[in-house]
C-alpha atoms as a PDB file:
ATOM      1  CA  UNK A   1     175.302  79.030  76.757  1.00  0.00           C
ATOM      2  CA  UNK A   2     174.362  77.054  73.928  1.00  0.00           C
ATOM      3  CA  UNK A   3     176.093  73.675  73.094  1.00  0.00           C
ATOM      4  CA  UNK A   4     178.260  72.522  70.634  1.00  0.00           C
ATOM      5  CA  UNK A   5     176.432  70.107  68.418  1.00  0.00           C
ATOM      6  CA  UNK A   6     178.671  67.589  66.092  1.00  0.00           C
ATOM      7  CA  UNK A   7     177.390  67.493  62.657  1.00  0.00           C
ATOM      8  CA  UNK A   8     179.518  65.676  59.885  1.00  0.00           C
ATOM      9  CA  UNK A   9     182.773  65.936  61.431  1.00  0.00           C
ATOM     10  CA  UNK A  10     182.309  70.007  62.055  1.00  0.00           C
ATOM     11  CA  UNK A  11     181.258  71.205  65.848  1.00  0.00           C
ATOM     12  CA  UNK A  12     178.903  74.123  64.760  1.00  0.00           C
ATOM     13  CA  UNK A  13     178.455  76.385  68.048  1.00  0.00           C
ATOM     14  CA  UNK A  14     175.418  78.676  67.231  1.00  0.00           C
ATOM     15  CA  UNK A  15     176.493  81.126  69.313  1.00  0.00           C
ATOM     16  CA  UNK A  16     179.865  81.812  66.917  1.00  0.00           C
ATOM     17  CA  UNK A  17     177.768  81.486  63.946  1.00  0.00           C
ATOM     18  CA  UNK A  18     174.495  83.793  64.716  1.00  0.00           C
ATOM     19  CA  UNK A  19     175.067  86.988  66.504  1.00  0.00           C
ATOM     20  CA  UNK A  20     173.188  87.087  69.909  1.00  0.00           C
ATOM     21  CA  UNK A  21     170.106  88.918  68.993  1.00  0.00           C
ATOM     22  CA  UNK A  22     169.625  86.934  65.611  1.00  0.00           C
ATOM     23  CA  UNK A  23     170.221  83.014  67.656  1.00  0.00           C
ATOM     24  CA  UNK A  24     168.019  84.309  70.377  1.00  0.00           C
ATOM     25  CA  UNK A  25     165.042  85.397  68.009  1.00  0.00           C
ATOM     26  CA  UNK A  26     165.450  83.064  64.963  1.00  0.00           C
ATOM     27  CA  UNK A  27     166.791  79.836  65.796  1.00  0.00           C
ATOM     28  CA  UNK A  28     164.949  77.439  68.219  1.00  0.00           C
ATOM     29  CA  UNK A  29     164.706  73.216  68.450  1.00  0.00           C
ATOM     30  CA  UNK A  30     161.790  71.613  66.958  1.00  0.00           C
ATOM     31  CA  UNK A  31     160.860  68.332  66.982  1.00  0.00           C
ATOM     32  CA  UNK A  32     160.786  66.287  63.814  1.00  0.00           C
ATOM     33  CA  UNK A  33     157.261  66.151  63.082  1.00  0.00           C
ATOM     34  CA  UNK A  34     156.919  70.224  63.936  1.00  0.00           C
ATOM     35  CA  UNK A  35     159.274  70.723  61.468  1.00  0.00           C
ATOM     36  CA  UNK A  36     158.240  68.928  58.472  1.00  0.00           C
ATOM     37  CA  UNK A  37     154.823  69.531  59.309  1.00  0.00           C
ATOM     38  CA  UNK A  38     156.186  73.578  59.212  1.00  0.00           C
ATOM     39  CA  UNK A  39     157.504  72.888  56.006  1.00  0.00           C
ATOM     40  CA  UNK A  40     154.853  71.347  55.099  1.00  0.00           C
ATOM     41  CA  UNK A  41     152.845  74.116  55.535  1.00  0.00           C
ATOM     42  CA  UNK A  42     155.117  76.582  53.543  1.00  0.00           C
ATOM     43  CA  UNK A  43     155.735  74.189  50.494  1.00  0.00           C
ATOM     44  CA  UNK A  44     153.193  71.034  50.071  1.00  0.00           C
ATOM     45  CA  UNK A  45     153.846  70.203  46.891  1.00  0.00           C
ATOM     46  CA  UNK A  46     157.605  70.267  47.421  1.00  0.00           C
ATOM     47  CA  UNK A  47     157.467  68.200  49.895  1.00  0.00           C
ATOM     48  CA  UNK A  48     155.119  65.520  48.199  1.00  0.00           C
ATOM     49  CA  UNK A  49     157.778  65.348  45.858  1.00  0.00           C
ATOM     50  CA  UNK A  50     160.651  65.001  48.061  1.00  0.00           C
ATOM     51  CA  UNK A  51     158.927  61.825  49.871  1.00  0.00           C
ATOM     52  CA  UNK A  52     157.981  60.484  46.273  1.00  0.00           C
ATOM     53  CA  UNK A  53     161.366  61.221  45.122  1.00  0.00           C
ATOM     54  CA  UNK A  54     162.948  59.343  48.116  1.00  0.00           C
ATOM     55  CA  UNK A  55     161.018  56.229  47.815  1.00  0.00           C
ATOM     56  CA  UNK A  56     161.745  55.988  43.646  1.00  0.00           C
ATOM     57  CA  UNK A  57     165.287  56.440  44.809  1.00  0.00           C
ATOM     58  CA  UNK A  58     165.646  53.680  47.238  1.00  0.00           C
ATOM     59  CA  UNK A  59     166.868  50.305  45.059  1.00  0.00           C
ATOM     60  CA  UNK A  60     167.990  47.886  48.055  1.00  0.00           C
ATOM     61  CA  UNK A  61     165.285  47.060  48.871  1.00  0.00           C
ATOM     62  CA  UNK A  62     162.923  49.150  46.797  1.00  0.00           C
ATOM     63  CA  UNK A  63     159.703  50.777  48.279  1.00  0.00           C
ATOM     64  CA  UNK A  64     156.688  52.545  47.375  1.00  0.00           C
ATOM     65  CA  UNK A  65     156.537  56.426  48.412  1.00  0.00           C
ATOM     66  CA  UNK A  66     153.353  54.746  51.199  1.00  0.00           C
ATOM     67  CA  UNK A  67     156.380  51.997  52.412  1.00  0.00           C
ATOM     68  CA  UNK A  68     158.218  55.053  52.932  1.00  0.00           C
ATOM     69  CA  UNK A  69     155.893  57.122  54.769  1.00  0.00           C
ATOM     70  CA  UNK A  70     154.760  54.474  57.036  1.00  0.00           C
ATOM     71  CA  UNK A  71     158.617  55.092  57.841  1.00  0.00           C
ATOM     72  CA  UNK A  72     158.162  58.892  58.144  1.00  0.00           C
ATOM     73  CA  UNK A  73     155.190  58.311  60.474  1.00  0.00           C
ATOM     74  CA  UNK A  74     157.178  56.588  63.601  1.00  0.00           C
ATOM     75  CA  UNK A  75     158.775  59.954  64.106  1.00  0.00           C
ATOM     76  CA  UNK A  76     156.446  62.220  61.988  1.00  0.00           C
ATOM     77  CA  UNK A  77     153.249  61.036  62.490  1.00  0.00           C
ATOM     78  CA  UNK A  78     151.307  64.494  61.254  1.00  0.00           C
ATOM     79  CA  UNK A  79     153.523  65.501  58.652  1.00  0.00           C
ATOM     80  CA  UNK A  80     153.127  61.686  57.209  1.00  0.00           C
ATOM     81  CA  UNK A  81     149.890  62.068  57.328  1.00  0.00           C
ATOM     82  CA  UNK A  82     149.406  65.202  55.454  1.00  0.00           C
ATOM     83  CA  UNK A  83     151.821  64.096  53.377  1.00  0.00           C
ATOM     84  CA  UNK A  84     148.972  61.287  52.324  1.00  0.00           C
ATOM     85  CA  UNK A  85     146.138  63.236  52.485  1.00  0.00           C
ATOM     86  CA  UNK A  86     147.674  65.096  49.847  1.00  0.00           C
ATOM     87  CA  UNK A  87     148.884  62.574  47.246  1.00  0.00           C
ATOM     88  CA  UNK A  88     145.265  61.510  47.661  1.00  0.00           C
ATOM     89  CA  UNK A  89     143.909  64.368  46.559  1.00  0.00           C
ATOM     90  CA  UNK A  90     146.323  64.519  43.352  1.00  0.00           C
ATOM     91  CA  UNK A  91     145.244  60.704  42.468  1.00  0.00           C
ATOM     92  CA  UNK A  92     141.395  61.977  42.490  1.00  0.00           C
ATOM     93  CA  UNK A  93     141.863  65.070  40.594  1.00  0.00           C
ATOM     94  CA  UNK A  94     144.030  62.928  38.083  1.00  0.00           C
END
């Protein structure tokens, strides 16, 4: 049986909102860095942008998109670190 897991107020129960043979087969846990470093994978330049777009976002206190993945890294240490290898390689090209 699969728990209940709170999320914004709403108890989601994966087991009333997949069917059996789709929760089984499609849905499994990852941890954080697997996951962005999935995404990662699938989108890069997406995903560049989202950390860039975070940091310019951030006003109190303000920080650079590096501030913020120094952040990223405690959790996500690969993703963060593709994440840097490939802003590098659009400030060399530029």
């Amino acid at each position: 049986m699969i728990a209940s897991v709170p999320t914004f107020g709403v108890v989601l129960d994966a087991s009333v909102l997949f069917p059996a043979a789709i929760r089984d087969t499609l849905l499994r846990a990852a941890a954080t860095d697997d996951f962005l470093t999935q995404l990662f994978k699938l989108v890069p330049e997406l995903m560049v942008q989202i950390v860039i777009g975070q940091a310019a976002a951030l006003r109190s206190p303000p920080k650079t998109h590096r501030e913020v993945l120094d952040s990223i890294a405690k959790q996500a240490p690969t993703f963060a670190s593709l994440i840097v290898d490939k802003i590098g390689s659009h400030t060399q090209e530029d």
